[in-house]
C-alpha atoms as a PDB file:
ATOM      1  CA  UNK A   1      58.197  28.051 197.896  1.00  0.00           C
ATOM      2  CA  UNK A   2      56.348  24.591 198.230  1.00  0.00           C
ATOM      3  CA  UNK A   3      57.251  22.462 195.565  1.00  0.00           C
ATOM      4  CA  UNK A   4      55.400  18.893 195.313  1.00  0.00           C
ATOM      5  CA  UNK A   5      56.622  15.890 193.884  1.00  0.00           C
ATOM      6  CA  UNK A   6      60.416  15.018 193.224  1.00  0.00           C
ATOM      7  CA  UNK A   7      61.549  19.170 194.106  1.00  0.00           C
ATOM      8  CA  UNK A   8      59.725  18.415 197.857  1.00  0.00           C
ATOM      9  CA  UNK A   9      61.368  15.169 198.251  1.00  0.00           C
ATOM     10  CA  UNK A  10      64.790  16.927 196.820  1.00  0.00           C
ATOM     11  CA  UNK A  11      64.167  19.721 199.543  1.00  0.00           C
ATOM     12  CA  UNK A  12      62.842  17.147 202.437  1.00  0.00           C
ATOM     13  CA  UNK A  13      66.422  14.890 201.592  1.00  0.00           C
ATOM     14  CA  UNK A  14      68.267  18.557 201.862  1.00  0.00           C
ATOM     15  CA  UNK A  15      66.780  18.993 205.528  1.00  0.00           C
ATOM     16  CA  UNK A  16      67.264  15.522 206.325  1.00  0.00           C
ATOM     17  CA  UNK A  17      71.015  16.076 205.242  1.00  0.00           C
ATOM     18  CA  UNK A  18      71.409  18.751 207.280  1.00  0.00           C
ATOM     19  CA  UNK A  19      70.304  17.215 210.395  1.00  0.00           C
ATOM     20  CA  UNK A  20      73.280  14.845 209.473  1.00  0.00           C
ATOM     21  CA  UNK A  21      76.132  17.318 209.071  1.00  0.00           C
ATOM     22  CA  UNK A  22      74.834  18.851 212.394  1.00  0.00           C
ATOM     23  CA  UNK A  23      74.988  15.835 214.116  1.00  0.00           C
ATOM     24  CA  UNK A  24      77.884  15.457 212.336  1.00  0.00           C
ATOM     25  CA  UNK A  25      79.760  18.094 213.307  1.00  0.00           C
ATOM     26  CA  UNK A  26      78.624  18.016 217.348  1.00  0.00           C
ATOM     27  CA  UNK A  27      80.119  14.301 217.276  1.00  0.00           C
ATOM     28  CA  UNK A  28      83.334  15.196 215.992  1.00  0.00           C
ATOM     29  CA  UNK A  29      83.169  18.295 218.690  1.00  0.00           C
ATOM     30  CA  UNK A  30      82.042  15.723 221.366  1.00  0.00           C
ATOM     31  CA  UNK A  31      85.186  13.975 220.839  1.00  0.00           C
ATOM     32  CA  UNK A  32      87.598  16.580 222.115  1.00  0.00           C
ATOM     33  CA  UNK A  33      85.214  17.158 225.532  1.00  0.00           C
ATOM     34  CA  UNK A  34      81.574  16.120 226.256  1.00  0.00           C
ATOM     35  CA  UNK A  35      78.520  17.980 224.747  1.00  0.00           C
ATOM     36  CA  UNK A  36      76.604  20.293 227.400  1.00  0.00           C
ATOM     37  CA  UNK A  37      72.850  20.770 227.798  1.00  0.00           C
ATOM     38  CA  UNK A  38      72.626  23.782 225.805  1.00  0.00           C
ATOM     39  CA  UNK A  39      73.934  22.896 222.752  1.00  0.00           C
ATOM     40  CA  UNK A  40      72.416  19.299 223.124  1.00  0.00           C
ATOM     41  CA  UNK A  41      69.173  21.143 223.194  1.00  0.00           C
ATOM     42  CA  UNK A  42      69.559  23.715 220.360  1.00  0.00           C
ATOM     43  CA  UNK A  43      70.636  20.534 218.505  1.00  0.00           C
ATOM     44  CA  UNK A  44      67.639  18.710 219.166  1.00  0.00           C
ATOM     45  CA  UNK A  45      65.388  21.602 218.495  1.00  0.00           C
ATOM     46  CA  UNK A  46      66.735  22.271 215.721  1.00  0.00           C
ATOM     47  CA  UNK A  47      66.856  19.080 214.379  1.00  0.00           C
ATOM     48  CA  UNK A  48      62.819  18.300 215.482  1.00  0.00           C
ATOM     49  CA  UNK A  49      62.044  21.503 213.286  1.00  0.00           C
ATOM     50  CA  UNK A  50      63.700  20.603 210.163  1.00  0.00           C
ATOM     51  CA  UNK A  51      62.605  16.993 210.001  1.00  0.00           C
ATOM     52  CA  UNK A  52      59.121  18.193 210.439  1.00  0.00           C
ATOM     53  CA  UNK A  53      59.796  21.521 208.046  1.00  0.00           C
ATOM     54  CA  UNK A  54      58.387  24.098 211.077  1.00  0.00           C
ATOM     55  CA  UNK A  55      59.122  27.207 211.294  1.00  0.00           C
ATOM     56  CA  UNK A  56      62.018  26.110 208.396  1.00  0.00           C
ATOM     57  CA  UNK A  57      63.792  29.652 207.529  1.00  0.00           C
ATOM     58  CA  UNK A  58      64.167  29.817 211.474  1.00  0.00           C
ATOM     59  CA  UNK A  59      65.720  26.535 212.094  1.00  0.00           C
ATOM     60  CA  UNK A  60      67.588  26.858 208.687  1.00  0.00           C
ATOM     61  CA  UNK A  61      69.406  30.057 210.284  1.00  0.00           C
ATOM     62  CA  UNK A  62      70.124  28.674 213.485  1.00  0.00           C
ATOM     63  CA  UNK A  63      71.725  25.705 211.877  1.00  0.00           C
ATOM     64  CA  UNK A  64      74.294  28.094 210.358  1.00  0.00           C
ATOM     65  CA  UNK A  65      75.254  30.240 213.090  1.00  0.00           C
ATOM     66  CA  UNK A  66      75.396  26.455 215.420  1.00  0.00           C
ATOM     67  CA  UNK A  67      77.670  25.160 212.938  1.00  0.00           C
ATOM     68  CA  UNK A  68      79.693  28.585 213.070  1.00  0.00           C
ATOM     69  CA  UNK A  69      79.601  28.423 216.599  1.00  0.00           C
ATOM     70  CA  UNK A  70      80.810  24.582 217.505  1.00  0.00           C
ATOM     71  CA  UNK A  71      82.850  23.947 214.344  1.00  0.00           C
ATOM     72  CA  UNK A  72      85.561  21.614 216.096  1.00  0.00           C
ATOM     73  CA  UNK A  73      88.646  23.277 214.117  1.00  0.00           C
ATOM     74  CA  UNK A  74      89.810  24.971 211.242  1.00  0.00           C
ATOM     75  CA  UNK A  75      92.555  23.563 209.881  1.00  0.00           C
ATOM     76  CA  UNK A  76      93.185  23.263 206.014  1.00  0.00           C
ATOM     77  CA  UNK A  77      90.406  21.040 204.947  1.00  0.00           C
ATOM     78  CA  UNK A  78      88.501  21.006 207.661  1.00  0.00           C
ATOM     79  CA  UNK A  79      88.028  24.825 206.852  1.00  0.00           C
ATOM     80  CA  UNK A  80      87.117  23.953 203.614  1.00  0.00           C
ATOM     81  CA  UNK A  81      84.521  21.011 204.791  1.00  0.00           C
ATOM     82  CA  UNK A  82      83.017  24.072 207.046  1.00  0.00           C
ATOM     83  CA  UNK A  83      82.813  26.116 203.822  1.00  0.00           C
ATOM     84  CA  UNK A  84      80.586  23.406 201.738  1.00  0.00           C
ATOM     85  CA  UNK A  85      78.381  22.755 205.090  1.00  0.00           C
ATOM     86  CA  UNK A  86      77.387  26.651 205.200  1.00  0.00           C
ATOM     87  CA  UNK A  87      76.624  26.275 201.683  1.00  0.00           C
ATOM     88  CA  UNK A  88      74.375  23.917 201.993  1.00  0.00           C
ATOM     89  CA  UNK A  89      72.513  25.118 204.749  1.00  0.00           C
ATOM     90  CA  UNK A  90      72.420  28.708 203.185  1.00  0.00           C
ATOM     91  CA  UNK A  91      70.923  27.121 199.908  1.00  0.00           C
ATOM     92  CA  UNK A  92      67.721  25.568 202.267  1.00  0.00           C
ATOM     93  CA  UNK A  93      67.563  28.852 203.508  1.00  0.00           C
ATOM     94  CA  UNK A  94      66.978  30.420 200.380  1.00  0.00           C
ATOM     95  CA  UNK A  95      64.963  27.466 198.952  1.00  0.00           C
ATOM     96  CA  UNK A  96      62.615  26.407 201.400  1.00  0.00           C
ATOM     97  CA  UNK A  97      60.847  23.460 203.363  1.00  0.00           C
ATOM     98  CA  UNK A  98      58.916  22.013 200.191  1.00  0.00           C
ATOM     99  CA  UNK A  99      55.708  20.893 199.754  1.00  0.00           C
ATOM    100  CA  UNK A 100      55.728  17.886 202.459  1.00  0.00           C
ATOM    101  CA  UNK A 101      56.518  20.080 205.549  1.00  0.00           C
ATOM    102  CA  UNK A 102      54.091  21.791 208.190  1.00  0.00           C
ATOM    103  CA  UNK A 103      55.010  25.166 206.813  1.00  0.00           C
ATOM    104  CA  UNK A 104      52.824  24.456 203.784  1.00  0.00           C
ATOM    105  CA  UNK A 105      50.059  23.718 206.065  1.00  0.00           C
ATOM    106  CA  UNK A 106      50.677  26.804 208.513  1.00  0.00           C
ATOM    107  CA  UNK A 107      51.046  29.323 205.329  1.00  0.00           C
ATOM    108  CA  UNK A 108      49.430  27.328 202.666  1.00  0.00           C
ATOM    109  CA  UNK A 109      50.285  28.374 198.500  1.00  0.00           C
ATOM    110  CA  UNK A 110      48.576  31.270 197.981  1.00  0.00           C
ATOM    111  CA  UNK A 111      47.832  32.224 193.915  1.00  0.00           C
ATOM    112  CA  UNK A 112      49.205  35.971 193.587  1.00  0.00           C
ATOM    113  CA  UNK A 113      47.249  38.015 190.615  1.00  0.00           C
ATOM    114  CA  UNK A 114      49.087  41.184 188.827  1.00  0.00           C
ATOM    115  CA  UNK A 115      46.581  44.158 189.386  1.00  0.00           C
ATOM    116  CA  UNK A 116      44.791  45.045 186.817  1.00  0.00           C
END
């Protein structure tokens, strides 16, 4: 669950990337109207807790159902760009935040023994 070396930096570029597509996708939304205080501050919540890896599995979720929820349309590609984004953000779900995150240092690695 907290990989070190080149698997954490893999999984810190995977939260960094998607902060982008978030940002992303609430620019291209912005464009058809103007971004209101609620969403600005989901997005910047969400964003603060996967660039520091807090709480990741929590912010990992909410950054699918926001993109589910402010997708700007879904026409032909743009469907399938949605598609790939979820993807993505399910796959850090499932991963993890890595080994340089605070999630290591809230739950630590903990050695787990077969009984004997």
């Amino acid at each position: 669950m907290f990989p070190a070396g080149l698997p954490g930096v893999a999984l810190f570029l995977l939260r960094v990337t998607v902060i982008g597509m978030l940002f992303d996708s609430t620019a291209q939304n912005s464009q058809t109207g103007s971004i209101s205080l609620a969403k600005a501050l989901i997005l910047a919540l969400t964003s603060v807790l996967l660039l520091c890896g807090a709480f990741t599995p929590i912010a990992s979720a909410s950054s699918i159902v926001f993109e589910a929820t402010y997708w700007p349309s879904w026409d032909g590609l743009r469907a399938f760009d949605f598609y790939l984004r979820e993807l993505v953000m399910i796959s850090l779900l499932l991963l993890g935040p890595g080994a340089y995150s605070i999630d290591l240092k809230m739950f630590g690695r903990r050695l787990i023994l077969p009984p004997e």
